[in-house]
N, C-alpha and C. Protein backbone atom coordinates (compact mmCIF):
# COMPACT_ATOMS: atom_id res chain seq x y z
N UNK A 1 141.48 208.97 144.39
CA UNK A 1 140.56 207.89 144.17
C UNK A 1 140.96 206.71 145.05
N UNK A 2 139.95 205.85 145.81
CA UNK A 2 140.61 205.09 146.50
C UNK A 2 140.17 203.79 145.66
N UNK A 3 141.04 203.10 145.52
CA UNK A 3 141.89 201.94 144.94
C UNK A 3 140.84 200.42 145.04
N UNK A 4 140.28 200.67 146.17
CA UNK A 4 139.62 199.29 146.02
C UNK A 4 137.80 199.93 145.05
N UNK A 5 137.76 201.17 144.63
CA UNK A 5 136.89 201.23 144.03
C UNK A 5 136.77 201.04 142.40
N UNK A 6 138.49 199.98 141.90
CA UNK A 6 138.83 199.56 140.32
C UNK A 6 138.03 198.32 140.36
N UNK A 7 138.03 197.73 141.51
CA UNK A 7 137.86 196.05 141.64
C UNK A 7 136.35 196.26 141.30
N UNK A 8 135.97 195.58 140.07
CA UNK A 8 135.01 195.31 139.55
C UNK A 8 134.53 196.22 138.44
N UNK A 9 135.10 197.33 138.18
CA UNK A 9 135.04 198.31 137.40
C UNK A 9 135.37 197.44 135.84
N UNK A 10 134.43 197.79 134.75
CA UNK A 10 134.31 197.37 133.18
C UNK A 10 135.55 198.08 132.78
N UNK A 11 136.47 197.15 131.76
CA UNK A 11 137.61 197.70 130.91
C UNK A 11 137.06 198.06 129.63
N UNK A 12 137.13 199.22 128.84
CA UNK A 12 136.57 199.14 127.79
C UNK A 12 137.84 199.72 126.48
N UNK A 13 137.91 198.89 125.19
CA UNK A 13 138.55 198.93 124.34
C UNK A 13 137.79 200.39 123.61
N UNK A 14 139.29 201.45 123.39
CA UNK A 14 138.07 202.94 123.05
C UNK A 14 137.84 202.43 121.10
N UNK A 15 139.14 201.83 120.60
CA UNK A 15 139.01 201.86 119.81
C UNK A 15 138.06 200.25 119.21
N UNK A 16 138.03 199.35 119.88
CA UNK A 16 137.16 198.83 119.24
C UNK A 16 135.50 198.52 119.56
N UNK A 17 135.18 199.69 120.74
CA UNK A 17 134.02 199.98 121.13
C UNK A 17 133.61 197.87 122.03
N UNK A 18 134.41 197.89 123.10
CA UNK A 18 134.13 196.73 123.22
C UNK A 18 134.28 196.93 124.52
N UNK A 19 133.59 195.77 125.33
CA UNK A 19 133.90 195.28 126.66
C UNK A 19 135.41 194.61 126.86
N UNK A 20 136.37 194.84 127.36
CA UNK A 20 137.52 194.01 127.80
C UNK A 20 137.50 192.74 128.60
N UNK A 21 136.84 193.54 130.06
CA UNK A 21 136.26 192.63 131.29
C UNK A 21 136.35 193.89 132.13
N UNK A 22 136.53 192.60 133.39
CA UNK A 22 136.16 193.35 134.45
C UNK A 22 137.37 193.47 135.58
N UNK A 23 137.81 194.72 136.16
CA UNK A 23 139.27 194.82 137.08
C UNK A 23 138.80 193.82 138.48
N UNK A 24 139.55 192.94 138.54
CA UNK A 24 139.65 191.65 139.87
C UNK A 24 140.50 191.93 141.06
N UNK A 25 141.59 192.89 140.32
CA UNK A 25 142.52 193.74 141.39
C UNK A 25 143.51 194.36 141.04
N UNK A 26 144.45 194.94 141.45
CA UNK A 26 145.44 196.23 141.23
C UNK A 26 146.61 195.78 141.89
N UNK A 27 147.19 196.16 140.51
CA UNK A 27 149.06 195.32 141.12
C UNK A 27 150.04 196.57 141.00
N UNK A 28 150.06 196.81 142.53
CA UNK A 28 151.12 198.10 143.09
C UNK A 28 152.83 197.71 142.77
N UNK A 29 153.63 198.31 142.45
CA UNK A 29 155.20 198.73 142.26
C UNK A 29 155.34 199.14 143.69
N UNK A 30 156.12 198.54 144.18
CA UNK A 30 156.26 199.26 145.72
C UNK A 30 157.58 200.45 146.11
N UNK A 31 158.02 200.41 145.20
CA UNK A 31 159.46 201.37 145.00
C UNK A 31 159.37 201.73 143.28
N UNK A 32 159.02 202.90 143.31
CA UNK A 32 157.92 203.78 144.13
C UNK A 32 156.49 203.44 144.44
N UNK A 33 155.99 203.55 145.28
CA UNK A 33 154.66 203.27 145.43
C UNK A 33 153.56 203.83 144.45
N UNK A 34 152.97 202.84 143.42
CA UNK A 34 152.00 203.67 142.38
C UNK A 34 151.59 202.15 141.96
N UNK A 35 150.54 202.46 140.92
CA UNK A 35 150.15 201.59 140.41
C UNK A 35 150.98 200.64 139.16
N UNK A 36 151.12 199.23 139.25
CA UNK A 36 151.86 198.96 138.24
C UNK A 36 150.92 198.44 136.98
N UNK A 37 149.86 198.05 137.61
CA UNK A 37 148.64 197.54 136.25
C UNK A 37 147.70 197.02 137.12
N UNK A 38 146.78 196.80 135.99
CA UNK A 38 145.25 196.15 136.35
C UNK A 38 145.02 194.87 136.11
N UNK A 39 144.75 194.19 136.63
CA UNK A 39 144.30 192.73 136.86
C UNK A 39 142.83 192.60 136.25
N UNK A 40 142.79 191.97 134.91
CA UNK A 40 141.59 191.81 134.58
C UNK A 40 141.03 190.37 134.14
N UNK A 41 139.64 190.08 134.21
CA UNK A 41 138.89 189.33 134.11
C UNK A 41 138.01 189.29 133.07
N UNK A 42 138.64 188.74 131.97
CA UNK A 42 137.74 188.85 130.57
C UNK A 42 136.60 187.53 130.18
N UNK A 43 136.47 187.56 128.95
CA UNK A 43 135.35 186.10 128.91
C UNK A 43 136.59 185.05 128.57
N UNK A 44 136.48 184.04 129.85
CA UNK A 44 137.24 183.19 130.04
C UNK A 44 138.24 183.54 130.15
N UNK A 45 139.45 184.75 130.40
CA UNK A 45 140.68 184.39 130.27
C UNK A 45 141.03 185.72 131.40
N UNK A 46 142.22 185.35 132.08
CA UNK A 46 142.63 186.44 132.86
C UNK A 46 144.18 187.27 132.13
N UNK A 47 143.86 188.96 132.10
CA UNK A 47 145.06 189.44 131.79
C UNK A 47 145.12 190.56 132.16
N UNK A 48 146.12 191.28 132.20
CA UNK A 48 146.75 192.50 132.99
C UNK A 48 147.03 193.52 132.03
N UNK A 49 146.59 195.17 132.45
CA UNK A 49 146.66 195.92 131.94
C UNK A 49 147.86 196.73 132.17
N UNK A 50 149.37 196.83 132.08
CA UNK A 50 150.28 198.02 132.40
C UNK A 50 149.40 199.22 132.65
N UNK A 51 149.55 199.95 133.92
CA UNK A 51 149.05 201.21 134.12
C UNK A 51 149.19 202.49 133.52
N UNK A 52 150.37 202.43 132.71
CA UNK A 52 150.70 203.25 131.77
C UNK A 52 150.16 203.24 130.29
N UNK A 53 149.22 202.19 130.08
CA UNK A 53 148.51 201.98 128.95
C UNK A 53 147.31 202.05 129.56
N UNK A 54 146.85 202.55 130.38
CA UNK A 54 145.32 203.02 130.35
C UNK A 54 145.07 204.82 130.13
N UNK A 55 143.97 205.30 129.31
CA UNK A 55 143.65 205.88 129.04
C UNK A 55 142.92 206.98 130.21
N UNK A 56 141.96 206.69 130.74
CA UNK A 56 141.77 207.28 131.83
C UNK A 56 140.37 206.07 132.95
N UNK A 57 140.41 206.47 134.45
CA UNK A 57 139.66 205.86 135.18
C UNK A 57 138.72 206.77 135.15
N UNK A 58 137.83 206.41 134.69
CA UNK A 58 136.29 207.30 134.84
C UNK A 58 135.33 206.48 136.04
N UNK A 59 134.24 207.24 136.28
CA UNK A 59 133.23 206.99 137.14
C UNK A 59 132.76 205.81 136.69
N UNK A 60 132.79 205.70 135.48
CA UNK A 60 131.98 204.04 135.66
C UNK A 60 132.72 202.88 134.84
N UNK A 61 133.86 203.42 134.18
CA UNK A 61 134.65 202.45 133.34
C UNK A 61 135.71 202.89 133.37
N UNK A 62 136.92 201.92 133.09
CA UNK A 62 138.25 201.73 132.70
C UNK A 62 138.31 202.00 131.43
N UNK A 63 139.35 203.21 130.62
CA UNK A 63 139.39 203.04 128.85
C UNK A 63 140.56 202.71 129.01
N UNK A 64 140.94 201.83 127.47
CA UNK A 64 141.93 201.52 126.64
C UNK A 64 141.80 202.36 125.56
N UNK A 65 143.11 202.25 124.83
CA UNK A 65 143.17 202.93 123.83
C UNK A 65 142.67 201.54 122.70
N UNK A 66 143.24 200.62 122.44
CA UNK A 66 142.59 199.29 122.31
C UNK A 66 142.88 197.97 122.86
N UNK A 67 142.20 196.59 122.72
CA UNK A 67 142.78 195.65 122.95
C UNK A 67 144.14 194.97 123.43
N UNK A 68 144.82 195.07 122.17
CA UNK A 68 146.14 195.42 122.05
C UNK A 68 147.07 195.80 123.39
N UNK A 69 146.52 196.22 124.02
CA UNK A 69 147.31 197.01 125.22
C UNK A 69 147.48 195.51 126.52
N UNK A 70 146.72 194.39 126.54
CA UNK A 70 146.55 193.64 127.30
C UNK A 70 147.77 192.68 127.43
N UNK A 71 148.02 192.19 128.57
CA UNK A 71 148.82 191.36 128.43
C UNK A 71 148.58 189.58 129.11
N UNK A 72 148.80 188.51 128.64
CA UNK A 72 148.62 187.64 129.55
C UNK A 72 149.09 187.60 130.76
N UNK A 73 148.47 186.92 131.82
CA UNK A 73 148.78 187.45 133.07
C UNK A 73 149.44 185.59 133.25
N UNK A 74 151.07 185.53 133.87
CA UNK A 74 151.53 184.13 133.44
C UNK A 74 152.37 184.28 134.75
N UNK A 75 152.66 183.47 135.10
CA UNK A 75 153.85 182.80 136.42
C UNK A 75 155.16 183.44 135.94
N UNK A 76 156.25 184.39 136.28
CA UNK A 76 157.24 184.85 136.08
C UNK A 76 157.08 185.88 135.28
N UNK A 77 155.87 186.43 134.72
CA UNK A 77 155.55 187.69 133.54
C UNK A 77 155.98 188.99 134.54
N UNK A 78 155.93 190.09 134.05
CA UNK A 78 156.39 190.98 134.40
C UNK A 78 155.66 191.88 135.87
N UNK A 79 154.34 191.50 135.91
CA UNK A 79 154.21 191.70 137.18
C UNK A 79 153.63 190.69 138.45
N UNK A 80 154.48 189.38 137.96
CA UNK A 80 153.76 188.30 138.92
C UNK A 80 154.37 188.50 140.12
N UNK A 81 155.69 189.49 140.56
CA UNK A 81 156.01 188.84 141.88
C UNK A 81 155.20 190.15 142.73
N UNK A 82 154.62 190.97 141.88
CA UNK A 82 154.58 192.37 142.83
C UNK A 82 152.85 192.38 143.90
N UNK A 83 153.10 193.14 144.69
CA UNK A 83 151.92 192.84 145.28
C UNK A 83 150.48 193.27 144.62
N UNK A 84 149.49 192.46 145.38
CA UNK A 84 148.03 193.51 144.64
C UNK A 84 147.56 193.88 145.93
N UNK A 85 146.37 194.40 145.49
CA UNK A 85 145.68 195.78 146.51
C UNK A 85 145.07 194.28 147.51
N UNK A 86 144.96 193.34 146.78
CA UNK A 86 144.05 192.45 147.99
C UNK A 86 145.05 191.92 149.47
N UNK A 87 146.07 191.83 148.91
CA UNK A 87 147.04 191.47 149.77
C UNK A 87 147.69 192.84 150.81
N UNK A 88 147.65 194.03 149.99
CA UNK A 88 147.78 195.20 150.62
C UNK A 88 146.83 195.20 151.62
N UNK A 89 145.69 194.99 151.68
CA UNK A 89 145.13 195.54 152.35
C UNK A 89 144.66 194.40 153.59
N UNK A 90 145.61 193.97 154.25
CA UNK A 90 145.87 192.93 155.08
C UNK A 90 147.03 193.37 156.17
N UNK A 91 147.65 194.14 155.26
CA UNK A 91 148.85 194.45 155.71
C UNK A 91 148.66 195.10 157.40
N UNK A 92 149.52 194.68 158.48
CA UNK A 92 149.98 195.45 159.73
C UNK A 92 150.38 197.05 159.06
N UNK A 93 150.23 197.96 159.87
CA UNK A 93 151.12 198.93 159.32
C UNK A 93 151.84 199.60 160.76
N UNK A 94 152.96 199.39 160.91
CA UNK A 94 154.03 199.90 162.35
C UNK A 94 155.06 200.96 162.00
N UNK A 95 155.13 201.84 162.93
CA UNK A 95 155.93 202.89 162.71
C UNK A 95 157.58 202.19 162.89
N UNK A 96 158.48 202.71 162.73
CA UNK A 96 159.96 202.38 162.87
C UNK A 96 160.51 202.61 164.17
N UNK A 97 159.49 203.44 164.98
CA UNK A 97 159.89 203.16 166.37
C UNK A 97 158.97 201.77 166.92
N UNK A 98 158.35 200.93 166.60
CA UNK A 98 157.82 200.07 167.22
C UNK A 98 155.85 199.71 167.48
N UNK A 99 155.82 201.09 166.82
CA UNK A 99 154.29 201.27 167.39
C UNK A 99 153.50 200.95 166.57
N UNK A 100 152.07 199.83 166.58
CA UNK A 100 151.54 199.28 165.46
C UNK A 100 150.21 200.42 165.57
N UNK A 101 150.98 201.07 164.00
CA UNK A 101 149.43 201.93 164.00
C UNK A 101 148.07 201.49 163.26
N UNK A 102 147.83 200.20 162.61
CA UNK A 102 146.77 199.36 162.37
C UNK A 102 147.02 198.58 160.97
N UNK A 103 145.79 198.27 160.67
CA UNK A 103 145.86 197.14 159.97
C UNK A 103 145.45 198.49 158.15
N UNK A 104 146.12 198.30 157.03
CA UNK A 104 146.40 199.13 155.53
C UNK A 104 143.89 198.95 155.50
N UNK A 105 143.50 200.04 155.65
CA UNK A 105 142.15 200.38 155.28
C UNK A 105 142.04 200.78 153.48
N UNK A 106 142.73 201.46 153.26
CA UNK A 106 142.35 202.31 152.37
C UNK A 106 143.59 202.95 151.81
N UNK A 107 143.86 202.73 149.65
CA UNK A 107 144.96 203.61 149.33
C UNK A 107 144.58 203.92 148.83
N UNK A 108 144.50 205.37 148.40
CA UNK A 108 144.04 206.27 147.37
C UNK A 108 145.08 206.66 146.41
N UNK A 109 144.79 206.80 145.51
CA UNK A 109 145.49 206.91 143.86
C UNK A 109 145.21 208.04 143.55
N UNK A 110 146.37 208.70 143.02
CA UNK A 110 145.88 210.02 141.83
C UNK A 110 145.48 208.96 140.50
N UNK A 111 144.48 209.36 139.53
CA UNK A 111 143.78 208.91 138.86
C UNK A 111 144.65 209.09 137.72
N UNK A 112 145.47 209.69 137.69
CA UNK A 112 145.62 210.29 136.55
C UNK A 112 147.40 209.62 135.61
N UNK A 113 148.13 209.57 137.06
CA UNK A 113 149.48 208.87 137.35
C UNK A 113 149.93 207.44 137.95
N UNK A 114 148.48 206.96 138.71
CA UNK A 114 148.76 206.25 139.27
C UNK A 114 149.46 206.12 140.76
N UNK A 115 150.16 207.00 141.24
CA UNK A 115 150.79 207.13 142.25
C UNK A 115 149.96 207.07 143.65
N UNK A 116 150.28 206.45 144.44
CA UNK A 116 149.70 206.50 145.91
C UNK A 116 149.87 208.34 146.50
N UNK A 117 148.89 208.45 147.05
CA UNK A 117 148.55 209.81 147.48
C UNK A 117 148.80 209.73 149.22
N UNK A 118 148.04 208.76 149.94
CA UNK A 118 147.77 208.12 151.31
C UNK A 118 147.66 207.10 151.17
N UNK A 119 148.05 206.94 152.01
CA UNK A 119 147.36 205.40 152.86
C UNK A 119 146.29 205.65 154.36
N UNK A 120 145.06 204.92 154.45
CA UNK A 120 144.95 205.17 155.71
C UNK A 120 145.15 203.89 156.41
N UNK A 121 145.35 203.98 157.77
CA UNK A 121 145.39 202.26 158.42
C UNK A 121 144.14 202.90 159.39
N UNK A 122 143.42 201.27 160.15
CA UNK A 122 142.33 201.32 160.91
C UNK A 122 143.46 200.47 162.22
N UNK A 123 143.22 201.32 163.49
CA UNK A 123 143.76 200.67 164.48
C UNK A 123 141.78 200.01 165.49
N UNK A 124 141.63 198.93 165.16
CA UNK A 124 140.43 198.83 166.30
C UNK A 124 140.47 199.18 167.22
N UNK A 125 139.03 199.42 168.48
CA UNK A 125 138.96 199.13 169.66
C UNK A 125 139.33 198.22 170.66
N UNK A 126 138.64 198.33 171.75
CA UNK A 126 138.33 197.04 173.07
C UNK A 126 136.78 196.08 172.75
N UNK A 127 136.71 195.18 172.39
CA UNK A 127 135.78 194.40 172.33
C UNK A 127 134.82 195.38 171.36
N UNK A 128 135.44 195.68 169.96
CA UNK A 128 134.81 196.23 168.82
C UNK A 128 134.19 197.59 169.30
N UNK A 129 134.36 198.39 170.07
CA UNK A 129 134.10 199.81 170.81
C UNK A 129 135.17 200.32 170.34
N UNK A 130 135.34 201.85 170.04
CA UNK A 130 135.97 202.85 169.30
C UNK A 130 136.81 201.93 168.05
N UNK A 131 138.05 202.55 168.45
CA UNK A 131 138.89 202.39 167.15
C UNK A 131 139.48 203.62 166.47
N UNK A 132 140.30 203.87 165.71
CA UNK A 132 140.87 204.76 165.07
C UNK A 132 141.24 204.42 163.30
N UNK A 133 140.93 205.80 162.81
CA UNK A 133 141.76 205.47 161.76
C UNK A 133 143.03 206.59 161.50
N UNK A 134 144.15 206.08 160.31
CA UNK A 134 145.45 207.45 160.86
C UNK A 134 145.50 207.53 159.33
N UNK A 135 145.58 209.00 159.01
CA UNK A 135 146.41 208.61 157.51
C UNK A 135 147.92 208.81 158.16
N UNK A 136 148.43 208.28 156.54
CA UNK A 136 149.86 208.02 156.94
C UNK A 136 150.28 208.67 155.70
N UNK A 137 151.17 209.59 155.27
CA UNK A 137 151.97 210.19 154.19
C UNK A 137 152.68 209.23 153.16
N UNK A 138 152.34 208.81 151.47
CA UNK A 138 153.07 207.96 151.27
C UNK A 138 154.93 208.49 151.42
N UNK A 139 154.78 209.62 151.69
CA UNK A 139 156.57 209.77 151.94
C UNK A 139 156.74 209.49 153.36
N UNK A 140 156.31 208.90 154.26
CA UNK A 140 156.66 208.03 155.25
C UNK A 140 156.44 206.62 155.20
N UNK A 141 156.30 206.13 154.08
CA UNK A 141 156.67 204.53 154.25
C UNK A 141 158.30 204.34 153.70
N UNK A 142 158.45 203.09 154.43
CA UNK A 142 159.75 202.68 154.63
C UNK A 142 160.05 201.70 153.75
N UNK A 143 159.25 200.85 153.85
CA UNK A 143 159.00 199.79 152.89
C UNK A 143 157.88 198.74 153.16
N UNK A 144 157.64 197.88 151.90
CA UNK A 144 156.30 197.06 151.79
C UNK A 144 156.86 195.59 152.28
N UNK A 145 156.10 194.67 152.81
CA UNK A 145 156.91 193.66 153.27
C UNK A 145 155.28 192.67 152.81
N UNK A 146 155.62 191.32 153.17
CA UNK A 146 154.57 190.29 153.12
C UNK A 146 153.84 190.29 153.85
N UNK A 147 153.83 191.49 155.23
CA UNK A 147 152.74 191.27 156.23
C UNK A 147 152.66 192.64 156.74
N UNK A 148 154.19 193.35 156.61
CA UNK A 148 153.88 194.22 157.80
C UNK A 148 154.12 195.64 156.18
N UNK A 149 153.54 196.71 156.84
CA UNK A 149 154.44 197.77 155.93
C UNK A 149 154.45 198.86 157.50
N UNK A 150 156.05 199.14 156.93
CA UNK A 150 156.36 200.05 157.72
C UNK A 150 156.89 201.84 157.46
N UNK A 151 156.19 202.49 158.17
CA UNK A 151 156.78 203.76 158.09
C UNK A 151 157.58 204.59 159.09
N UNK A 152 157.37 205.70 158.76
CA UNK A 152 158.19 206.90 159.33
C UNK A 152 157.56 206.93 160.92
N UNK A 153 157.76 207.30 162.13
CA UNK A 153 157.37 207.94 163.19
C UNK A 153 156.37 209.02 163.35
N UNK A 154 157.03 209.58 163.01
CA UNK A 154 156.63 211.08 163.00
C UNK A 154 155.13 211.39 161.64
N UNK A 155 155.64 210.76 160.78
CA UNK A 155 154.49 210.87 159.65
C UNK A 155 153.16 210.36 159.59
N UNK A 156 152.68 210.09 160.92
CA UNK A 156 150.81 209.60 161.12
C UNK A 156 150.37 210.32 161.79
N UNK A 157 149.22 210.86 160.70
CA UNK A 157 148.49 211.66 161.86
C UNK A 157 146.70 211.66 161.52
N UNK A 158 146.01 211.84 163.05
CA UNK A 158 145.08 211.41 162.93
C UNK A 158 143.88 211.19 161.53
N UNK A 159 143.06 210.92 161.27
CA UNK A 159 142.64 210.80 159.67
C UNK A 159 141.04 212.33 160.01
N UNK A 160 141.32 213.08 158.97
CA UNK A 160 140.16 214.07 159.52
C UNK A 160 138.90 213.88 158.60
């Protein structure tokens, strides 16, 4: 499942048959790379779902088991320093020999664990003509940084 298709997706409480809100964005664990929770947008108030307390990602909604599962989302709480998918996906992505293979397009999630599956990066063209995209193996990243994420050499290969 790719990852930027949570952002905006309805949270729904199974047990108290309710709207939660709505996912604003996805806050990745970068060691190991997976999901750490959901960033949500309720009436008036913002709070975060641990990824391990969701029930399952369906086609058109997020379940909870209930309410209960939410947490306030606060300055120093448990996942304020980690990155989200909006900032991911900004990211440079360069191999460890030097070579910038483009800018983080797309991470896809197993649905089920949370875990990153791929990444793809988009390298552009010459004056917006061609361009490329590469997947990249999440067992070739190296690590997540504030701008750049870097991987393996050998582990990009073209996206089919």
């Amino acid at each position: 499942m790719d990852a930027n298709k949570l952002k905006g997706m309805t949270v729904v409480s199974v047990a108290e048959a309710a709207r939660l809100g709505a996912i604003t964005d996805v806050v990745f664990d970068p060691d190991p790379l997976r999901v750490a929770a959901l960033q949500v947008r309720g009436e008036g108030t913002d709070f975060v779902i641990p990824f391990d307390q969701v029930r399952n990602l369906g086609a058109d909604a997020v379940t909870v088991d209930s309410s209960q599962v939410t947490q306030m989302a606060s300055a120093g709480g448990a996942f304020d320093g980690l990155p989200r998918l909006s900032k991911l996906l900004t990211l440079k992505v360069v191999d460890d020999a030097g070579t910038l293979i483009g800018t983080l397009q797309t991470i896809e999630i197993d649905a089920a664990t949370g875990r990153v599956q791929r990444l793809v990066a988009h390298r552009k063209g010459v004056l917006g003509v061609g361009g490329a995209s590469m997947t990249v193996a999440v067992e070739a990243v190296r690590s997540v940084g504030t701008d750049i994420l870097t991987v393996a050499a050998d582990d990009s290969t073209p996206k089919s």
